[in-house]
C-alpha atoms as a PDB file:
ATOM      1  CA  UNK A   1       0.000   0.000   0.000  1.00  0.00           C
ATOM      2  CA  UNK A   2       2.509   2.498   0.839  1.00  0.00           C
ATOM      3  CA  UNK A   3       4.026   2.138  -2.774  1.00  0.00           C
ATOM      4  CA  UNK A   4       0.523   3.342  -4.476  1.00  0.00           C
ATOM      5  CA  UNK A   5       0.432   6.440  -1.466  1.00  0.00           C
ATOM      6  CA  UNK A   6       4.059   7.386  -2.602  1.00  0.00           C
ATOM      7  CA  UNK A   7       3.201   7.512  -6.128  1.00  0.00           C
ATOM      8  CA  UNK A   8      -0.266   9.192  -5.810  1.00  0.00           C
ATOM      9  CA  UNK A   9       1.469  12.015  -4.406  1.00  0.00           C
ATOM     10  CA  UNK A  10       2.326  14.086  -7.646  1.00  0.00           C
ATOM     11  CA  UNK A  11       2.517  17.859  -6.367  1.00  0.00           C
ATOM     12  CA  UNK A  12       3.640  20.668  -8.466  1.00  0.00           C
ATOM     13  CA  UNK A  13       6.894  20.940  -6.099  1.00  0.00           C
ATOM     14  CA  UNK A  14       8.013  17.668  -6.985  1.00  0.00           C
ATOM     15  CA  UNK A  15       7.192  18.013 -10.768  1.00  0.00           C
ATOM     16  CA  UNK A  16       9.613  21.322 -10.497  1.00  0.00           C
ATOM     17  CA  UNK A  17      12.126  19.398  -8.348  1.00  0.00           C
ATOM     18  CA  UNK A  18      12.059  16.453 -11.131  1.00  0.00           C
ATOM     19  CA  UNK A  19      12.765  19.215 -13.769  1.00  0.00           C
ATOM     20  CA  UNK A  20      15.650  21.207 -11.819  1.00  0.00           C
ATOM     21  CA  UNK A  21      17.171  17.870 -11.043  1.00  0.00           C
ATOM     22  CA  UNK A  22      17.000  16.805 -14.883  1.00  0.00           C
ATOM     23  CA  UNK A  23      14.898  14.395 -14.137  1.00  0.00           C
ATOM     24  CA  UNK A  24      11.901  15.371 -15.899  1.00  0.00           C
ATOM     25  CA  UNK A  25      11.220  15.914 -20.095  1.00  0.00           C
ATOM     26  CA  UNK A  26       8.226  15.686 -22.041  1.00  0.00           C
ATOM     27  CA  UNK A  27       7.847  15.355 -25.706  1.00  0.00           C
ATOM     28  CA  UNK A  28       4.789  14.931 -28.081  1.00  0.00           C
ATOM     29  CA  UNK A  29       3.621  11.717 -29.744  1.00  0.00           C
ATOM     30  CA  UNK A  30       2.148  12.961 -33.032  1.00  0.00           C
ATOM     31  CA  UNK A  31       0.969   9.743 -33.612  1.00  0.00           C
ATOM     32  CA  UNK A  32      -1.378   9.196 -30.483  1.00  0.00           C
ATOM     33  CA  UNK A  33      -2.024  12.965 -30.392  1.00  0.00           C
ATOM     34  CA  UNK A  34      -0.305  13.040 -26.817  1.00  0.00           C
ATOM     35  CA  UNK A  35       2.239  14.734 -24.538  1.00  0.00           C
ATOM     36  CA  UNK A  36       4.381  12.617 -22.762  1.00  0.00           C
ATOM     37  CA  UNK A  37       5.570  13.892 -19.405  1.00  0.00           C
ATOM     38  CA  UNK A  38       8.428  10.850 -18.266  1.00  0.00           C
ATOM     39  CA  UNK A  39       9.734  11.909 -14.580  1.00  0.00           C
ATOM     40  CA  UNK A  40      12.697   9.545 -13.574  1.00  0.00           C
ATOM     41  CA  UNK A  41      13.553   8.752  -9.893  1.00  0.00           C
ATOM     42  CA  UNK A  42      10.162  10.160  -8.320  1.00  0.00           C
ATOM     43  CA  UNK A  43       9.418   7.683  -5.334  1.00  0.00           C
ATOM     44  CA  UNK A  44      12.973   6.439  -5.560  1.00  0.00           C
ATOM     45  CA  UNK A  45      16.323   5.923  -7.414  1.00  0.00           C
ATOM     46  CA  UNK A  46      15.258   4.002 -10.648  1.00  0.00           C
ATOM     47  CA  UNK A  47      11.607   4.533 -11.056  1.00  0.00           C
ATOM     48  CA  UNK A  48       9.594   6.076 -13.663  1.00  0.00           C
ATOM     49  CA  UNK A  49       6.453   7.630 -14.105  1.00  0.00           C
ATOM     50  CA  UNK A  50       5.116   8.464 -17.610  1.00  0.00           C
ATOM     51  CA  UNK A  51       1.890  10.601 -17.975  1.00  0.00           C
ATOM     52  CA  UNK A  52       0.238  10.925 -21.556  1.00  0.00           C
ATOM     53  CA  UNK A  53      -1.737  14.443 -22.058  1.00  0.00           C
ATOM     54  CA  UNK A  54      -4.265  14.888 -24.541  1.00  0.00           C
ATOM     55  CA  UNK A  55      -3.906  18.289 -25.673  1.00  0.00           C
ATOM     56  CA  UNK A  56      -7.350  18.335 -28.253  1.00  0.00           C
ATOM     57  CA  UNK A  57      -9.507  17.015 -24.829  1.00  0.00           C
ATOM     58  CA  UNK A  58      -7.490  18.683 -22.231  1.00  0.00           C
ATOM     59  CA  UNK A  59      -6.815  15.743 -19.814  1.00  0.00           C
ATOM     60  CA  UNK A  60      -4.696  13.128 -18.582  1.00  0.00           C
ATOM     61  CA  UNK A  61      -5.157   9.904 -21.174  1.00  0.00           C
ATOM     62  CA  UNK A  62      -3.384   7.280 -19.249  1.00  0.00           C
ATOM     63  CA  UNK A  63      -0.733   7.439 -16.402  1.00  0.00           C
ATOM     64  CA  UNK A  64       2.188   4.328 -16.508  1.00  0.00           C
ATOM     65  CA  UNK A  65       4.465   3.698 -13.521  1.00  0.00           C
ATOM     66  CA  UNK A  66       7.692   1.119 -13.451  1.00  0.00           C
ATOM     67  CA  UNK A  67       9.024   0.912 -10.250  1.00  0.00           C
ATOM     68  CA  UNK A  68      10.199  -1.571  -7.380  1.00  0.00           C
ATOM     69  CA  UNK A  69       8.719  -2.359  -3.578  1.00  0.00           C
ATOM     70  CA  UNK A  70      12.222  -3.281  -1.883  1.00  0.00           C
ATOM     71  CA  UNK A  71      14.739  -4.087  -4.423  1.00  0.00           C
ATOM     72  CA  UNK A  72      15.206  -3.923  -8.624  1.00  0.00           C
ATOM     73  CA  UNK A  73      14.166  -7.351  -8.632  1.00  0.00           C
ATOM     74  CA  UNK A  74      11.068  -6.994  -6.985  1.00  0.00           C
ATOM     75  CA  UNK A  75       9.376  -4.653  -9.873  1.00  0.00           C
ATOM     76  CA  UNK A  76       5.774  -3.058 -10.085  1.00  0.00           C
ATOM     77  CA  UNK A  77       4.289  -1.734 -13.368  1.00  0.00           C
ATOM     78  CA  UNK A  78       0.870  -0.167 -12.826  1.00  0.00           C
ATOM     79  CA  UNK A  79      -0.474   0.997 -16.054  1.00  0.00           C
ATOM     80  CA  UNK A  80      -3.972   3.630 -15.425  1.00  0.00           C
ATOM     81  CA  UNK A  81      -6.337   4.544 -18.506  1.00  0.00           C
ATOM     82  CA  UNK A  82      -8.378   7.371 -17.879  1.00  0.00           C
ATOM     83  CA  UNK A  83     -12.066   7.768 -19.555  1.00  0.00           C
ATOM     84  CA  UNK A  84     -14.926  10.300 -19.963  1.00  0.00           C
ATOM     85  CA  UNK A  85     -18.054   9.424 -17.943  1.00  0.00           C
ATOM     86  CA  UNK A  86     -21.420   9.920 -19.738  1.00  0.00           C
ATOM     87  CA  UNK A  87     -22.166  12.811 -17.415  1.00  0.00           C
ATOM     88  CA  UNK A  88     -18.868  14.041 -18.453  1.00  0.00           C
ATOM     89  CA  UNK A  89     -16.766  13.418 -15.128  1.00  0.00           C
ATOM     90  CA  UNK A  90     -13.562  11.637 -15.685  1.00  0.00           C
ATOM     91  CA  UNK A  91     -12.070   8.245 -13.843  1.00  0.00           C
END
């Protein structure tokens, strides 16, 4: 549990910390019609957290994580799509 707490936790302070520390770049994917956002070494040394933004819609598409609960070995991927409700609120 604490691994899904650490990684919920994506404030603007830590997005600018990612980027001061070069650990943060985004670039688009004309094919998908996204913006990547990849942050390296968020929760800790290693990890990565990738979040696709859909310019056209204005919200997140999908959010991947790779990281590790104790050791390299011991690897997590959580992969998160995000939809449109019919009443228009998002999951």
């Amino acid at each position: 549990m604490k691994c899904s707490k650490t990684w919920s936790k994506v404030a603007a302070g830590v997005i600018r910390s990612a980027q001061s520390a070069e650990n943060a770049a985004g670039h688009a994917d004309a094919g998908a019609g996204l913006v990547n956002f990849m942050f390296k070494d968020h929760a800790q040394s290693g990890d990565q957290m990738v979040v696709a933004f859909d310019p056209a819609a204005k919200k997140i598409a999908n959010l991947n994580v790779n990281t590790y609960v104790r050791e390299a070995k011991d690897a997590v991927t959580l992969i998160v799509d995000f939809a449109t409700l019919p009443d228009a609120r998002t999951t």
